[in-house]
Protein backbone atom coordinates (compact mmCIF):
# COMPACT_ATOMS: atom_id res chain seq x y z
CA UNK A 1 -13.83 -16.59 -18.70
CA UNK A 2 -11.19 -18.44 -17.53
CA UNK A 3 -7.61 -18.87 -19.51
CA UNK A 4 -4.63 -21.33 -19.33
CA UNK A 5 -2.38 -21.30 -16.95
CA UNK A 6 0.73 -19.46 -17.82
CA UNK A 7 3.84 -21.62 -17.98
CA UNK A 8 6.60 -18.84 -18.15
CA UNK A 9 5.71 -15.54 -15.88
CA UNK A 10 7.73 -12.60 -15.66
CA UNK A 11 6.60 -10.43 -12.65
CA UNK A 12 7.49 -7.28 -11.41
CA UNK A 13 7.59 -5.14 -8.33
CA UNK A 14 8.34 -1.16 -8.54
CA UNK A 15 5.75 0.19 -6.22
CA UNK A 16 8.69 1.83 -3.77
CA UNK A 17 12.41 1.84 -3.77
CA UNK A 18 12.83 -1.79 -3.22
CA UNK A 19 12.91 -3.56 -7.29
CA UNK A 20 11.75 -7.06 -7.12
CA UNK A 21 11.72 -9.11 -10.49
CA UNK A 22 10.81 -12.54 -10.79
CA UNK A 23 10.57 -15.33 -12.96
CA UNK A 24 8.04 -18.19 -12.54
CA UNK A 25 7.53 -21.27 -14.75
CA UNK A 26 3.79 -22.29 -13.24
CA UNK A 27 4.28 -21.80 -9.18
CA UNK A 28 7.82 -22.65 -9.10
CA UNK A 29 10.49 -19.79 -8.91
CA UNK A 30 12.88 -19.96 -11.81
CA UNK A 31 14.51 -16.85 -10.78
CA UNK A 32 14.66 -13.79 -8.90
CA UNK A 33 16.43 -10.71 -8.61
CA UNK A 34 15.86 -8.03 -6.40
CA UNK A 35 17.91 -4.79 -5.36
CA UNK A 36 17.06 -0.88 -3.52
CA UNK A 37 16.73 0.90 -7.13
CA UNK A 38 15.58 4.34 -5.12
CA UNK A 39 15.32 6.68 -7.80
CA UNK A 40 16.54 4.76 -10.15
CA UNK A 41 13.85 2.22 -11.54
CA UNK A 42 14.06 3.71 -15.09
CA UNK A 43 17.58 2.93 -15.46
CA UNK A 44 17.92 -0.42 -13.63
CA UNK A 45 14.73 -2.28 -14.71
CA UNK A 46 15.11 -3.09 -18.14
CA UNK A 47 18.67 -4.64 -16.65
CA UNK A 48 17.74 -6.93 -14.54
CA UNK A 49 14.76 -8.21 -16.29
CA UNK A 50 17.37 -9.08 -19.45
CA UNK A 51 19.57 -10.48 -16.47
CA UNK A 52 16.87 -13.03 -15.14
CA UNK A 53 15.86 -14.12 -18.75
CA UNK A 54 19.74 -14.90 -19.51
CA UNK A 55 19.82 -16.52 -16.62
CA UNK A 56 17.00 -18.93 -17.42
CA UNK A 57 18.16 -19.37 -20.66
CA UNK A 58 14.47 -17.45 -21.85
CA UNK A 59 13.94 -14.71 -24.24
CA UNK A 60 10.80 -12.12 -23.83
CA UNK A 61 9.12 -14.10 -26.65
CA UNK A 62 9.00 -17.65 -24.43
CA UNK A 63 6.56 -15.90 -21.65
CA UNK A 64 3.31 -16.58 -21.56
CA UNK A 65 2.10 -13.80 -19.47
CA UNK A 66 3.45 -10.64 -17.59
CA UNK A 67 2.39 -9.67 -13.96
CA UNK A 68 3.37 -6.19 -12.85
CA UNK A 69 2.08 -4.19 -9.33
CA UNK A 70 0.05 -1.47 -9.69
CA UNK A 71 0.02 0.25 -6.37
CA UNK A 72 -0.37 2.38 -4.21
CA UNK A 73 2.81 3.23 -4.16
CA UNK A 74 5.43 5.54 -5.43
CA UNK A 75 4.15 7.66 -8.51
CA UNK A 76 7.95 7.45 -10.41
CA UNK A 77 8.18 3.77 -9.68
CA UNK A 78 4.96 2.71 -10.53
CA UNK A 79 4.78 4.31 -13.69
CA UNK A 80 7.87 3.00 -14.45
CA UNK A 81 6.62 -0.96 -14.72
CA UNK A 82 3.67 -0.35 -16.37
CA UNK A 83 5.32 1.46 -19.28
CA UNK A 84 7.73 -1.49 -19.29
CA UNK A 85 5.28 -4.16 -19.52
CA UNK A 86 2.90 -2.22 -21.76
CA UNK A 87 6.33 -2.42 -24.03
CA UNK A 88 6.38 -6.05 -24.22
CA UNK A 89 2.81 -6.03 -25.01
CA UNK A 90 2.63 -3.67 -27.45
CA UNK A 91 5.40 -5.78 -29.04
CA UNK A 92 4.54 -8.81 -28.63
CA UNK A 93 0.93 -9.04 -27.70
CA UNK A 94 1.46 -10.39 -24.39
CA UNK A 95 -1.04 -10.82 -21.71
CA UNK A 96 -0.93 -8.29 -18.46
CA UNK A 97 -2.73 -9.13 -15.55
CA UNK A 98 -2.50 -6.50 -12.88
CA UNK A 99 -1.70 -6.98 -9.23
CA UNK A 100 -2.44 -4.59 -6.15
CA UNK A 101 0.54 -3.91 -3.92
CA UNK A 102 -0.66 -4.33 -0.73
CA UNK A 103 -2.65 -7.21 -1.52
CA UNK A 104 0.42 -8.60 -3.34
CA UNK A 105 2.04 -8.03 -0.04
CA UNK A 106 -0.18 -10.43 1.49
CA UNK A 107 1.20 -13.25 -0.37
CA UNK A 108 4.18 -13.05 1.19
CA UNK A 109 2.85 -14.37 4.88
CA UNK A 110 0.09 -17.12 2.67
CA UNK A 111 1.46 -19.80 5.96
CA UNK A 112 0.38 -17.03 8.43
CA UNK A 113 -3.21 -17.02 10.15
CA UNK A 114 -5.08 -14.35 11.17
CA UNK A 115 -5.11 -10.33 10.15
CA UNK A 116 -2.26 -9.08 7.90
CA UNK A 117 -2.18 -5.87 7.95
CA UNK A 118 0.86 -4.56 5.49
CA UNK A 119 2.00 -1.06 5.63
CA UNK A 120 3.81 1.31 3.10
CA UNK A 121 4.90 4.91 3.47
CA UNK A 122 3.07 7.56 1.66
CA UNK A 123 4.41 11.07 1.83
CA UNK A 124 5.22 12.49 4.65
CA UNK A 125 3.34 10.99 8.07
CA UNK A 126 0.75 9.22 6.05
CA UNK A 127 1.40 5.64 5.41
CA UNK A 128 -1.36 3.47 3.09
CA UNK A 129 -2.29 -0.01 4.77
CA UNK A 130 -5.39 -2.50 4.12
CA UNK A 131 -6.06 -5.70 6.26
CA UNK A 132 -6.46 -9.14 5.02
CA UNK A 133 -7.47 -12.68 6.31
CA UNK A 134 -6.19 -16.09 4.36
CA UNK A 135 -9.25 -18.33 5.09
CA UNK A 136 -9.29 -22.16 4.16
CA UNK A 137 -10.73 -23.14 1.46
CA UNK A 138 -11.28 -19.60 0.06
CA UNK A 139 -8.06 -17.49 -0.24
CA UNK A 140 -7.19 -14.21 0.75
CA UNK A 141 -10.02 -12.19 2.17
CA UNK A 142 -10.17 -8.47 2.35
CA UNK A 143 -11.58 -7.55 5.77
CA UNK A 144 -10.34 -3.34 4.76
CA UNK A 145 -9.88 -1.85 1.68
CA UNK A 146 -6.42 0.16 0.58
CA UNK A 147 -6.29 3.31 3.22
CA UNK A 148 -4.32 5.90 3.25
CA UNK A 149 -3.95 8.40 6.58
CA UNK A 150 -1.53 9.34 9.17
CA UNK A 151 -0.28 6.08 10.90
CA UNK A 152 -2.28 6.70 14.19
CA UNK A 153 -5.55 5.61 11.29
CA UNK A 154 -4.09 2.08 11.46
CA UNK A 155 -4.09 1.69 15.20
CA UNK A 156 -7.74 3.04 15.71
CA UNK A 157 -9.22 0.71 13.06
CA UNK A 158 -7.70 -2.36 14.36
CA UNK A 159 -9.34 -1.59 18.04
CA UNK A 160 -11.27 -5.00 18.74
CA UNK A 161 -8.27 -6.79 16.51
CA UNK A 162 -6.54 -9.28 18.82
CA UNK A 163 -3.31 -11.12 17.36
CA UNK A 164 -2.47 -9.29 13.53
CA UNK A 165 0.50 -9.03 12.00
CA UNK A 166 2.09 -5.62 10.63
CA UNK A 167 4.95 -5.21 8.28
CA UNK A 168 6.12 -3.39 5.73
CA UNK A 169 8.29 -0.37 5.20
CA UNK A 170 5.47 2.07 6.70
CA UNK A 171 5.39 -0.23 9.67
CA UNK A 172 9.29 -0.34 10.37
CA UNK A 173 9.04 3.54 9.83
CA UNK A 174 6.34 3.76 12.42
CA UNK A 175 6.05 1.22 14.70
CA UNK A 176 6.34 2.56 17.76
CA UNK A 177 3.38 4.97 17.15
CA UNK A 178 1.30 2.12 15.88
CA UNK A 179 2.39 -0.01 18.02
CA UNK A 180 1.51 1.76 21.37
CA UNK A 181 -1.69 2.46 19.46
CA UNK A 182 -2.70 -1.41 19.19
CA UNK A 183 -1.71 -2.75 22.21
CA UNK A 184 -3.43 0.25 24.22
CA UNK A 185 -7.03 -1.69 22.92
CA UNK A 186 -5.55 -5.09 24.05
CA UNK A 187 -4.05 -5.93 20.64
CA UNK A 188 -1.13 -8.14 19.64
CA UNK A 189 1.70 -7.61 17.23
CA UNK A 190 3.14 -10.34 15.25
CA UNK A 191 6.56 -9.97 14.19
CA UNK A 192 7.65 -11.44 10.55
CA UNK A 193 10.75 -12.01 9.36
CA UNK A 194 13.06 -8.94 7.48
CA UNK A 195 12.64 -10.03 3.65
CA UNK A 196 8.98 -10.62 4.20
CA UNK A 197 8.84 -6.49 5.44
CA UNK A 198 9.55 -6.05 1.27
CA UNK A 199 6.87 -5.92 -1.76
CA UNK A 200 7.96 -9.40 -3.99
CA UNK A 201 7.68 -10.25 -7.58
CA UNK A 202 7.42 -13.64 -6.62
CA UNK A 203 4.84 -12.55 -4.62
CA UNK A 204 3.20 -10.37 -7.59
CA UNK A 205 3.65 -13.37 -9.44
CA UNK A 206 1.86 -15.91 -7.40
CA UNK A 207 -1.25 -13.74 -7.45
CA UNK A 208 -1.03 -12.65 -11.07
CA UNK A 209 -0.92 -16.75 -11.73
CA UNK A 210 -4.19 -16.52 -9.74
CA UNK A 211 -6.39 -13.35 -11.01
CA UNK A 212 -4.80 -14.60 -14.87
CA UNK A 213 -6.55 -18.08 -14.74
CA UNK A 214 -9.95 -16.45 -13.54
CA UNK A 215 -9.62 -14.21 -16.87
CA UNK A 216 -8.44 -11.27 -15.17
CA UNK A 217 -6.83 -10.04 -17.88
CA UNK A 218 -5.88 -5.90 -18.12
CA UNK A 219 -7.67 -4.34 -20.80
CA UNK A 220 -5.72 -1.53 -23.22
CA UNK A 221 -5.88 1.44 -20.90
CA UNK A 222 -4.09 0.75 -17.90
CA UNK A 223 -2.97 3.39 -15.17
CA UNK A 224 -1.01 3.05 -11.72
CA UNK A 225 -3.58 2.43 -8.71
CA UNK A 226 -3.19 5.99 -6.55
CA UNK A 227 -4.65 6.12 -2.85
CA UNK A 228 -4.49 9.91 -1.95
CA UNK A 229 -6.30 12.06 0.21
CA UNK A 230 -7.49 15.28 -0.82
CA UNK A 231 -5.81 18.54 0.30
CA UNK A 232 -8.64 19.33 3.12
CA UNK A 233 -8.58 15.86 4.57
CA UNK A 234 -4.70 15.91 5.21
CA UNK A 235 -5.54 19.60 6.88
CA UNK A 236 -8.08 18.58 8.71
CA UNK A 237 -5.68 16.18 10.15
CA UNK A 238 -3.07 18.02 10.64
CA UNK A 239 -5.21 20.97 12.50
CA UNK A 240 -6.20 17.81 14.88
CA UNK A 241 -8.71 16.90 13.29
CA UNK A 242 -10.94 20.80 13.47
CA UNK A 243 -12.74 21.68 10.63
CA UNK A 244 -12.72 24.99 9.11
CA UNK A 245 -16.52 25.15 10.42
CA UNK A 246 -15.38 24.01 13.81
CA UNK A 247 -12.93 26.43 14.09
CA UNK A 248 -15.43 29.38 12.96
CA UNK A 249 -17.29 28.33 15.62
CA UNK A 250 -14.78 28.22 18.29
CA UNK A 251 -13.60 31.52 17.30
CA UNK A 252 -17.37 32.65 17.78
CA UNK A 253 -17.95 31.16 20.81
CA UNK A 254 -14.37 32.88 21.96
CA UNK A 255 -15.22 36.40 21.42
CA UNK A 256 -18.61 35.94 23.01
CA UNK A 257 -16.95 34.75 25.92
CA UNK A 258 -14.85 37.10 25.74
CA UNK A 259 -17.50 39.78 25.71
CA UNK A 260 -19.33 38.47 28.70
CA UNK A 261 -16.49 38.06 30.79
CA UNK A 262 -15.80 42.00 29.79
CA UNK A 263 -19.39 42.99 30.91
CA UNK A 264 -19.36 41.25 33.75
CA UNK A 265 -16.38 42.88 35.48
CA UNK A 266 -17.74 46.02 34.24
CA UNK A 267 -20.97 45.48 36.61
CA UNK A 268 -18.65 44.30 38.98
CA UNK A 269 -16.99 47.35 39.26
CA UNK A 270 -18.63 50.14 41.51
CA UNK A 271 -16.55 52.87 39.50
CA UNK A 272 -17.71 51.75 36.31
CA UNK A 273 -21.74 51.95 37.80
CA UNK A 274 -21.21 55.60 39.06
């Protein structure tokens, strides 16, 4: 079911250390604010939200909807907007529509054809990525689901990709890695300009406008979006790619060897045969 558009929008971005907070009145920007809250989302958020409303001469009561990110992303600073925006609607009964970061992130390049491919850090040498397409007359396309892996993951599903564009904070922390990775296949990097590297709440906004008119509407239960791998998949990984099988079986096949090679100099040796 669909529902009216939303005239006032607050939107929000806390998926990493970059705070994004933005203010639309139907597609037009009323206001924006944005700042590196790194560790400090809890205390800053509730700030510049009240900042932007002053600002637009608006009070929480004159929004129609709220829009907030929901990941992946950073566990702190996600949890942080959703307990802000599930605030205002416990208060006031406001409508949250939900927006995934990555695909939010996509929205920033909406003028840019071909594969987007936007990056985030994870923990440490894992990044989480997806690839999208806009397409006329149909929107944004998902050609691969929210991943998460070590960044050489990007490069080897992209092989057969020829012009895409990477960019976000996982990208500018591994590029070169990536990089080498996609041009090795014959692929081609786009560059994109340095605030468009950044998760926006305009950007959060413009698709929250979008899922909120098809009726995409979050229901009473609402928890971040998390992308993890389990334990044994980041050790598999980091044992270069071995399984614990495989590596039974190597250490099998070892001591065999091992064995063989010991019997044969044995019956090589004329002292050992006497």
């Amino acid at each position: 079911m669909k529902t009216k558009p939303a005239r006032h929008l607050l939107a929000i971005d806390t998926a990493t250390a970059w705070q994004s907070v933005a203010l639309l009145q139907d597609e037009h920007v009323l206001a924006l604010l944005e700042q590196d809250a790194e560790g400090s989302h809890a205390r800053s958020l509730m700030g510049a939200i009240d900042r932007l409303l002053r600002e637009a001469g608006l009070s929480l009561k004159d929004l129609q909807a709220l829009a907030v990110s929901i990941g992946p992303g950073s566990f702190t600073g996600l949890r942080v907007g959703l307990a802000t925006m599930l605030g205002f609607r416990a208060v006031l009964g406001t409508p949250i529509v939900t927006v995934p970061t990555l695909e939010a992130m996509a929205w920033n390049l909406r003028d840019v054809k071909g594969l987007l491919v936007p990056v985030l850090k994870s923990r440490h040498n894992e990044v989480y990525w997806a690839a999208y397409e806009w397409r006329p007359g149909t929107g944004l396309h998902t050609h691969i689901a929210e991943q998460v892996g070590p960044p050489a993951s990007v490069a080897r599903a992209l092989q057969g990709a020829n012009a895409c564009t990477l960019f976000g904070d996982g990208w500018q922390a591994y590029e070169k890695g990536i990089r080498e990775g996609v041009e090795a296949v014959g692929g081609q990097v786009r560059e994109v300009r340095p605030e468009q590297q950044r998760p926006s709440g305009v950007s959060v906004g413009l698709a929250g406008r979008q899922r909120l008119e098809a009726g995409q509407v979050a229901g009473p239960e609402l928890v971040p979006r998390y992308v993890q791998r389990t334990e044994a998949e980041v050790k598999f990984d980091e044992q270069q790619g071995v399984s614990a099988l495989e590596r039974r079986r190597q250490r099998v096949a070892g001591k065999l060897a091992q064995g063989r090679r010991k019997r044969a100099q044995k019956d090589a040796d004329p002292r050992a045969q006497k």
